[in-house]
C-alpha atoms as a PDB file:
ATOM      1  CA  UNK A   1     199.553-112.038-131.919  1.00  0.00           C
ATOM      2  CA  UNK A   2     202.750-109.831-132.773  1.00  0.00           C
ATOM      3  CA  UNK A   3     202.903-108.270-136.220  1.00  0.00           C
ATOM      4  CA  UNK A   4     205.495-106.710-138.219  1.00  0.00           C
ATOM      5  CA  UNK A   5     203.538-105.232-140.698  1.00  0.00           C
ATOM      6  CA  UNK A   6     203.363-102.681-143.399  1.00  0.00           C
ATOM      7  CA  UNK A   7     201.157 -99.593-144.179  1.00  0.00           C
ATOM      8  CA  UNK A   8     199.632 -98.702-147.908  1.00  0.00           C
ATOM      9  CA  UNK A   9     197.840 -95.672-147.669  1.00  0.00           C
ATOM     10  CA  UNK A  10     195.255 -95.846-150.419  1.00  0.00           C
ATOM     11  CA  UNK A  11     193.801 -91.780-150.275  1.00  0.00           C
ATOM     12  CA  UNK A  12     190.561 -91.507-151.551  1.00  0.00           C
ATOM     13  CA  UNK A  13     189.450 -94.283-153.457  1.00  0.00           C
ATOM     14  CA  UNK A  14     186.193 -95.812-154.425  1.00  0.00           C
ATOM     15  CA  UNK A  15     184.594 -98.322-152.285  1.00  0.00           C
ATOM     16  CA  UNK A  16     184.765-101.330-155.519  1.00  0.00           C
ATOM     17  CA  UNK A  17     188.394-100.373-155.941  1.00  0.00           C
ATOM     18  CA  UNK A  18     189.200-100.861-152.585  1.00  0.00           C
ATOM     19  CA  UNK A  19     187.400-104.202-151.624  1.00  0.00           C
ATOM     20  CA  UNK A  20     189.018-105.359-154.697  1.00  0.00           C
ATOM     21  CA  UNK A  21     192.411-104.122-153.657  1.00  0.00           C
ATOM     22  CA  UNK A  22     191.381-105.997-150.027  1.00  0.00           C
ATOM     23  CA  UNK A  23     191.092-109.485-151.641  1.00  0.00           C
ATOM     24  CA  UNK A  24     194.558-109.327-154.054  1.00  0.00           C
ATOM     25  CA  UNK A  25     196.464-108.236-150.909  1.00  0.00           C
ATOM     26  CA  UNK A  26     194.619-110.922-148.734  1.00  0.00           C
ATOM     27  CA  UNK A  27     195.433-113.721-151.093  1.00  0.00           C
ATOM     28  CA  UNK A  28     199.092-112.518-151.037  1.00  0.00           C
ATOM     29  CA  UNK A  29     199.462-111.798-147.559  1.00  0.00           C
ATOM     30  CA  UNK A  30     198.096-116.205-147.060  1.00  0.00           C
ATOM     31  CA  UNK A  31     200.645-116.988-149.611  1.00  0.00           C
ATOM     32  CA  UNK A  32     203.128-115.198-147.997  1.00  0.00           C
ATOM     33  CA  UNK A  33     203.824-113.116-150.988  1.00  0.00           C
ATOM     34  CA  UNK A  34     203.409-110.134-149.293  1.00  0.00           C
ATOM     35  CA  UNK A  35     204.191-109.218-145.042  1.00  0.00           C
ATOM     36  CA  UNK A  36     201.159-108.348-143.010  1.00  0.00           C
ATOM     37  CA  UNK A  37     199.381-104.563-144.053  1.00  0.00           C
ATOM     38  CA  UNK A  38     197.060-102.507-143.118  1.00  0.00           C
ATOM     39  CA  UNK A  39     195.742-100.305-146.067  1.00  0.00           C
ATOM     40  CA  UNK A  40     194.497 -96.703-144.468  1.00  0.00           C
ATOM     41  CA  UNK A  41     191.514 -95.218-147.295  1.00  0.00           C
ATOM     42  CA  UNK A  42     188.972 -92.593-147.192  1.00  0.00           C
ATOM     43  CA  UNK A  43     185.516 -93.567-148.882  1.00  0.00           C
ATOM     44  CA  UNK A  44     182.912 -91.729-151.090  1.00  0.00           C
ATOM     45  CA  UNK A  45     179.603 -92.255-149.487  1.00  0.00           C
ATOM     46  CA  UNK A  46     178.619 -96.008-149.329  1.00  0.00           C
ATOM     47  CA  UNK A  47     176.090 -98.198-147.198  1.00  0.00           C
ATOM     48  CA  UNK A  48     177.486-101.818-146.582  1.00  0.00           C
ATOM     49  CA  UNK A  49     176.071-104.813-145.299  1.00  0.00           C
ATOM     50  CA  UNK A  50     177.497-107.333-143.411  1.00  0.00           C
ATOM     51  CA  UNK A  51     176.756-111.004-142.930  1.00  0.00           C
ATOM     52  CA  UNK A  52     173.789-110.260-141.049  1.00  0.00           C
ATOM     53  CA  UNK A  53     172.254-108.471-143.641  1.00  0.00           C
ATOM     54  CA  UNK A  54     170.655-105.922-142.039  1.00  0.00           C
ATOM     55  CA  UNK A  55     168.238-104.027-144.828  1.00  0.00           C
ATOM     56  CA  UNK A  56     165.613-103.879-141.827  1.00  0.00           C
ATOM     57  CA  UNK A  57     167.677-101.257-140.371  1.00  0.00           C
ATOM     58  CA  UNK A  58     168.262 -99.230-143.387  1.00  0.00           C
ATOM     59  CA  UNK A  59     165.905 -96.648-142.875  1.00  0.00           C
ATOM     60  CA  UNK A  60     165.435 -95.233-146.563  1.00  0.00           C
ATOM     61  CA  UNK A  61     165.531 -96.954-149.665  1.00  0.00           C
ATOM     62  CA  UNK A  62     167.788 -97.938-151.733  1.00  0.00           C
ATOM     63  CA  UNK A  63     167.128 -95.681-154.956  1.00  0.00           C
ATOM     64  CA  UNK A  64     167.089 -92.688-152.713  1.00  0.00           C
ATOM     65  CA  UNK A  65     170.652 -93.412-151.866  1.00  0.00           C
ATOM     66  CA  UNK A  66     171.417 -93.879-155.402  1.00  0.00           C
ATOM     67  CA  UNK A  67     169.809 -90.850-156.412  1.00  0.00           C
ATOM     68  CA  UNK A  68     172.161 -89.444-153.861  1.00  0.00           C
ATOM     69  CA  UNK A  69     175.579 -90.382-155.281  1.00  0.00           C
ATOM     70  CA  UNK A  70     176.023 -93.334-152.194  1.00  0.00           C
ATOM     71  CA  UNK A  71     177.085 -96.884-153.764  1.00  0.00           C
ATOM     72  CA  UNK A  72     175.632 -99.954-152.092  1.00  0.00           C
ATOM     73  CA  UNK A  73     177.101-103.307-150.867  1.00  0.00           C
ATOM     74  CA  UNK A  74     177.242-106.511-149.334  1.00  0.00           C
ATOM     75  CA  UNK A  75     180.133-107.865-148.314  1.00  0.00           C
ATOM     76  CA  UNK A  76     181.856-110.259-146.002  1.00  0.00           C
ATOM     77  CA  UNK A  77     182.413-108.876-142.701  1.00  0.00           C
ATOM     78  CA  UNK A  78     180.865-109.555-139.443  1.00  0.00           C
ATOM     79  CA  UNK A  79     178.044-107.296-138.344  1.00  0.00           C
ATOM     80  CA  UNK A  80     175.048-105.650-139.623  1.00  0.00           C
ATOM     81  CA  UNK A  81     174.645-101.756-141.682  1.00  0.00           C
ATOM     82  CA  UNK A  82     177.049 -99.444-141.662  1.00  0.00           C
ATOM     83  CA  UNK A  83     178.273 -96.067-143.308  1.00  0.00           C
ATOM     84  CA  UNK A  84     181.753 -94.673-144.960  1.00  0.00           C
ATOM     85  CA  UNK A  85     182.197 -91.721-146.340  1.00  0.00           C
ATOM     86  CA  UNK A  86     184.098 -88.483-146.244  1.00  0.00           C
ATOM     87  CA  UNK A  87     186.153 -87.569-143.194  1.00  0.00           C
ATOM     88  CA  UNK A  88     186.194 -91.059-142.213  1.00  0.00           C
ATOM     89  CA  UNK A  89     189.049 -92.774-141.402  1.00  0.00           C
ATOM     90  CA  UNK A  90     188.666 -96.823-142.618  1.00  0.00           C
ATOM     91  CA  UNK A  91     191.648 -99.743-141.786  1.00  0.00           C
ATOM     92  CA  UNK A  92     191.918-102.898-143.441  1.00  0.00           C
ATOM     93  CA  UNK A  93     194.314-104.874-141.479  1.00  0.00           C
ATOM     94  CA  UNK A  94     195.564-107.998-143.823  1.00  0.00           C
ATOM     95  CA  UNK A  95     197.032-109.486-140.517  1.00  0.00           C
ATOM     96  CA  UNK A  96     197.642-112.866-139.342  1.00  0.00           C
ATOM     97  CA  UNK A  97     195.116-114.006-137.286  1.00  0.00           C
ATOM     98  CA  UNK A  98     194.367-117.253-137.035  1.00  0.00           C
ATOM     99  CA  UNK A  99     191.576-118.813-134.272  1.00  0.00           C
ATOM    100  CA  UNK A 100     191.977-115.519-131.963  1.00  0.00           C
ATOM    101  CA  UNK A 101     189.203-113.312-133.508  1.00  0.00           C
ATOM    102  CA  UNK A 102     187.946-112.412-130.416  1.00  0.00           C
ATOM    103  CA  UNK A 103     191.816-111.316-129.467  1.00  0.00           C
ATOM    104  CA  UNK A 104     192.054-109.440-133.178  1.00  0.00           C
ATOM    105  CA  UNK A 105     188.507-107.332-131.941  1.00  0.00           C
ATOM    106  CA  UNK A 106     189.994-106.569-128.502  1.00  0.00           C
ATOM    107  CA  UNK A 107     193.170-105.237-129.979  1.00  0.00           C
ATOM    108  CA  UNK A 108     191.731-103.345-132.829  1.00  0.00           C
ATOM    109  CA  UNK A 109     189.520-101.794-129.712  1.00  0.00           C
ATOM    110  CA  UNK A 110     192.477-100.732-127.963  1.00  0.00           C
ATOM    111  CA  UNK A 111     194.183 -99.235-130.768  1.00  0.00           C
ATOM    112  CA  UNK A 112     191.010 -96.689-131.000  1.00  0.00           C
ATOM    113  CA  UNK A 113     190.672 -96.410-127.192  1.00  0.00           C
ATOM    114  CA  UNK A 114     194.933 -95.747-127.394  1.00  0.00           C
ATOM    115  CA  UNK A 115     194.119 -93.057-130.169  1.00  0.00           C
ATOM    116  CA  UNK A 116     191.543 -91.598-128.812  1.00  0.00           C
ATOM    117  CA  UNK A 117     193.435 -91.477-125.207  1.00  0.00           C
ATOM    118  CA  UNK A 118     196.367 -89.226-126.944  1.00  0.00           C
ATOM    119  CA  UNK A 119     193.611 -86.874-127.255  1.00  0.00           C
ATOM    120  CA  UNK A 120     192.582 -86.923-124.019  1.00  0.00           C
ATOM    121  CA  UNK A 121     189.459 -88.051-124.740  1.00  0.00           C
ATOM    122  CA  UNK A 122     188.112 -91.175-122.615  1.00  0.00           C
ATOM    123  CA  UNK A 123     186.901 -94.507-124.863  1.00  0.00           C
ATOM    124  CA  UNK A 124     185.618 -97.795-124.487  1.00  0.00           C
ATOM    125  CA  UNK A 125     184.242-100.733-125.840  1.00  0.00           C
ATOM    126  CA  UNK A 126     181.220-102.142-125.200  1.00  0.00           C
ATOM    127  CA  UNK A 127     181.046-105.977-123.895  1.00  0.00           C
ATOM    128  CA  UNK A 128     179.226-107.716-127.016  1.00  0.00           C
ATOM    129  CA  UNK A 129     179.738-105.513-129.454  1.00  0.00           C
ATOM    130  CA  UNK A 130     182.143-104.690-131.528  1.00  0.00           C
ATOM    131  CA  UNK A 131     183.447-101.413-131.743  1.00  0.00           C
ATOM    132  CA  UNK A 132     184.341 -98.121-129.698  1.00  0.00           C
ATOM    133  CA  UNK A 133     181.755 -95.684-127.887  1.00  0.00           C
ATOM    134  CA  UNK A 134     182.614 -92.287-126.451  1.00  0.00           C
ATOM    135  CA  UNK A 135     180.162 -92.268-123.632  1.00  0.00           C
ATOM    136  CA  UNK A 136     176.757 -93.140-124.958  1.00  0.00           C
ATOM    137  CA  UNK A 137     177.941 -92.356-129.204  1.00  0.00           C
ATOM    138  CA  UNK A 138     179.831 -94.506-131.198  1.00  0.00           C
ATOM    139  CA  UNK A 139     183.031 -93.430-132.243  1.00  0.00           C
ATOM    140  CA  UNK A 140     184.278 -96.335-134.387  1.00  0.00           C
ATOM    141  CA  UNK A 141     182.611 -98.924-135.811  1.00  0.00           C
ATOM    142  CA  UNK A 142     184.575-102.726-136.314  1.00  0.00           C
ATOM    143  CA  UNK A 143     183.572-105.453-138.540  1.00  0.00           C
ATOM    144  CA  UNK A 144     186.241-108.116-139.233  1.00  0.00           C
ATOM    145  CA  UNK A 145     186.119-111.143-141.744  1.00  0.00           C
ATOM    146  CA  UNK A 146     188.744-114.289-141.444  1.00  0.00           C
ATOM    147  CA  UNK A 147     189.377-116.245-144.482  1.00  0.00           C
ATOM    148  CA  UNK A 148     192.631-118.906-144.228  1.00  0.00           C
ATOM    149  CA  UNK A 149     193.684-117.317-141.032  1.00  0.00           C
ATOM    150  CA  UNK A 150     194.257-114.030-142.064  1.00  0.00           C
ATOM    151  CA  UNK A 151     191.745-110.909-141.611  1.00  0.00           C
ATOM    152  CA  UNK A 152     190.086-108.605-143.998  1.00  0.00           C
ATOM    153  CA  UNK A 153     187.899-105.563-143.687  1.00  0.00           C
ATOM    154  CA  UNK A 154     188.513-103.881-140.014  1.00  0.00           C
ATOM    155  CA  UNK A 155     187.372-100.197-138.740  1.00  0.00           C
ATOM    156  CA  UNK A 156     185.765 -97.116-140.177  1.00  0.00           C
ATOM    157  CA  UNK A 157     186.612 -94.156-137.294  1.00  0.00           C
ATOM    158  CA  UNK A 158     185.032 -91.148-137.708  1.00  0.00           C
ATOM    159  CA  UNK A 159     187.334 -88.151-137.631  1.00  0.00           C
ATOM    160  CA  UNK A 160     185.414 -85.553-139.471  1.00  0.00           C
ATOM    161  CA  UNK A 161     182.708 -87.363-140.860  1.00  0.00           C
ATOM    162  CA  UNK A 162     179.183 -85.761-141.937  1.00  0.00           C
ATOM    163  CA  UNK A 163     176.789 -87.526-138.887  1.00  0.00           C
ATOM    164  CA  UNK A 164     173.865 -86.469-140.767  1.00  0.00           C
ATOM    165  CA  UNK A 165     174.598 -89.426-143.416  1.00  0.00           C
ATOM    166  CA  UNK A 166     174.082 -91.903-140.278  1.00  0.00           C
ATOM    167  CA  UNK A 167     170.692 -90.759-139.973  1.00  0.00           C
ATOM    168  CA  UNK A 168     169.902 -93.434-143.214  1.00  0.00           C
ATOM    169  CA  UNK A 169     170.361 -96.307-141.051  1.00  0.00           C
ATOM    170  CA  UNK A 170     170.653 -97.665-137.815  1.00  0.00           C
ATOM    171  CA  UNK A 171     174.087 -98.198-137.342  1.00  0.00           C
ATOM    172  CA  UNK A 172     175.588-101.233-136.456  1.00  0.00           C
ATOM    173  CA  UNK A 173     171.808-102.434-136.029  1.00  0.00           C
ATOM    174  CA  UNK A 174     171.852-100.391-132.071  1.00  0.00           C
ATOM    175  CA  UNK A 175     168.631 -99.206-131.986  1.00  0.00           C
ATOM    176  CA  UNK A 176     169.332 -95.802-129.819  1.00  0.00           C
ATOM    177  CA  UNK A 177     172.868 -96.103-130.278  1.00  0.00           C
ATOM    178  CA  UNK A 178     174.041 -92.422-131.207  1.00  0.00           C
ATOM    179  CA  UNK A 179     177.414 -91.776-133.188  1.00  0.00           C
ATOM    180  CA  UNK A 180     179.712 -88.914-133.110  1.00  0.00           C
ATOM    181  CA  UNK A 181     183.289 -88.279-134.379  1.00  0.00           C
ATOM    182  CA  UNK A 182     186.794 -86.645-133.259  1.00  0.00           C
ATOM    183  CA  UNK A 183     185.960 -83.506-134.475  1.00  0.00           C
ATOM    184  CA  UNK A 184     182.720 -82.858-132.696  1.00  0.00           C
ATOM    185  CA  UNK A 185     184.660 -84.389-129.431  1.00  0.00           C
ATOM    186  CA  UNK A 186     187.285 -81.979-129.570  1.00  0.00           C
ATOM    187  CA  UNK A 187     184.970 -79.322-130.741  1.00  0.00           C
ATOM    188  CA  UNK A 188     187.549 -77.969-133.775  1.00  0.00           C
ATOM    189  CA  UNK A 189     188.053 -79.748-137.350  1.00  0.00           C
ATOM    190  CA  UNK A 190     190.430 -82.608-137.507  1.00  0.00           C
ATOM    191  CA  UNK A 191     192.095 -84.011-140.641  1.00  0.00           C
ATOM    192  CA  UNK A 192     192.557 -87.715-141.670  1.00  0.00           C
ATOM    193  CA  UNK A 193     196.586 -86.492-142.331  1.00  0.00           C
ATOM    194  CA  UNK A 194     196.710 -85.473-138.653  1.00  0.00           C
ATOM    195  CA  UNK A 195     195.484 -89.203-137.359  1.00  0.00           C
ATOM    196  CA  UNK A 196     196.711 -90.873-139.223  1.00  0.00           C
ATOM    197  CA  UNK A 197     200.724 -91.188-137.882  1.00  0.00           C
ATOM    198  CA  UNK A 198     198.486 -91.174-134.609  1.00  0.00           C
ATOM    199  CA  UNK A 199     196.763 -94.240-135.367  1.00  0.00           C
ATOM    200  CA  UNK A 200     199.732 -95.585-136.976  1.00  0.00           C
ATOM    201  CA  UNK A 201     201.728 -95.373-133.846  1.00  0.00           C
ATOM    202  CA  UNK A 202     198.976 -96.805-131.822  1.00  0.00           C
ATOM    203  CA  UNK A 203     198.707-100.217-134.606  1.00  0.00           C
ATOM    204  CA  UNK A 204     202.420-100.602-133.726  1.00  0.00           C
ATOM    205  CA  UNK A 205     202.141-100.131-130.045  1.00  0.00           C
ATOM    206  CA  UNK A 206     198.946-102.729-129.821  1.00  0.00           C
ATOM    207  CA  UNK A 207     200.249-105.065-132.321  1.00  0.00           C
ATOM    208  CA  UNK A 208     203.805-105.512-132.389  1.00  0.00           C
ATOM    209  CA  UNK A 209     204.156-105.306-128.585  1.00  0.00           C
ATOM    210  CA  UNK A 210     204.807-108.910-126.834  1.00  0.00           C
ATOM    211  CA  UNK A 211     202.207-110.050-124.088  1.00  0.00           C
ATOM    212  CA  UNK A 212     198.650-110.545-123.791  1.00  0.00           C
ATOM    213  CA  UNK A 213     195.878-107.204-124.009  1.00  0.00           C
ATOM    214  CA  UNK A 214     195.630-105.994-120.503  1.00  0.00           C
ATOM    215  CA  UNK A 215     191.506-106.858-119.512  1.00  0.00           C
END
């Protein structure tokens, strides 16, 4: 699964805007209108469901949220609730990804782990699920969705994301799963502009680099 592939950094955009944005570059990407891209964006708050649905696990309701300024959805990825907002760093890879989903996961895994590494921070995934944990808190959450062999959605890492907004739900649908972000690892305040040639470099190194991901 070697890429060549673009980048579109979207900024701050609304969550509508973007899933929108998703689905026009999807449908170009399958018609080979456009080359394989990820699109980098930072969220206002916003709950999303995936196709398990998940409302068991969102611990408030909805109108509180609302009342709140977060914007609800559902949408197509894998998984069950989770949270974007500020200080969050969320991918879309439009890549080409045919029947190796389980390969796409493993390799968006290792471009976290890779990222996190350069910090010297120590990362993992977590046989099962998707997504990266820093010791017992989740660093990065992963849902994926694969329409004519090409993915949409992707990752939401949290780089200087405000935890307390996790405390609506239970993320992922982990009962007792905690989450943290880069910031609180390194213990100083970390900008999206600093990770983002970080995370870029580590997308090239995972996905345009020939040979199978090492187990």
């Amino acid at each position: 699964m070697t890429e060549v592939f673009v980048v579109r950094d979207l900024g701050h955009l609304d969550y509508q805007k973007a899933w929108e944005m998703q689905l026009s570059t999807h449908a170009a990407v399958a018609e080979g209108r456009l080359p394989p891209t990820l699109l980098l964006v930072e969220h206002p708050p916003v709950i999303t469901f995936g196709k398990k649905g998940g409302r068991s696990n969102l611990l408030v309701n909805e109108a509180f949220l609302r009342q709140r300024g977060f914007s609800i959805y559902d949408i197509e990825r894998g998984g069950d609730v989770t949270y974007h907002g500020p200080g969050q760093l969320v991918g879309y890879p439009i890549f080409w990804v045919g029947r190796r989903v389980r390969d796409y996961l493993r390799r968006l895994e290792q471009v976290m782990v890779a990222l996190l590494a350069g910090y010297g921070l120590k990362a993992s995934g977590s046989p099962g699920y998707a997504g990266v944990w820093a010791g017992n808190d989740k660093v990065a959450a992963i849902g994926v969705a694969v329409r004519r062999d090409v993915s949409f959605h992707g990752f939401a890492l949290n780089v200087s994301t405000d935890l307390t907004h996790f405390e609506y739900i239970v993320p992922c649908g982990l009962a007792g799963t905690g989450v943290t972000s880069l910031s609180r690892l390194l213990g100083r305040p970390v900008t999206l502009n600093e990770v983002k040639p970080r995370l870029i470099a580590a997308f090239h190194a995972v996905f345009t680099t020939p040979g199978e991901v090492p187990a």
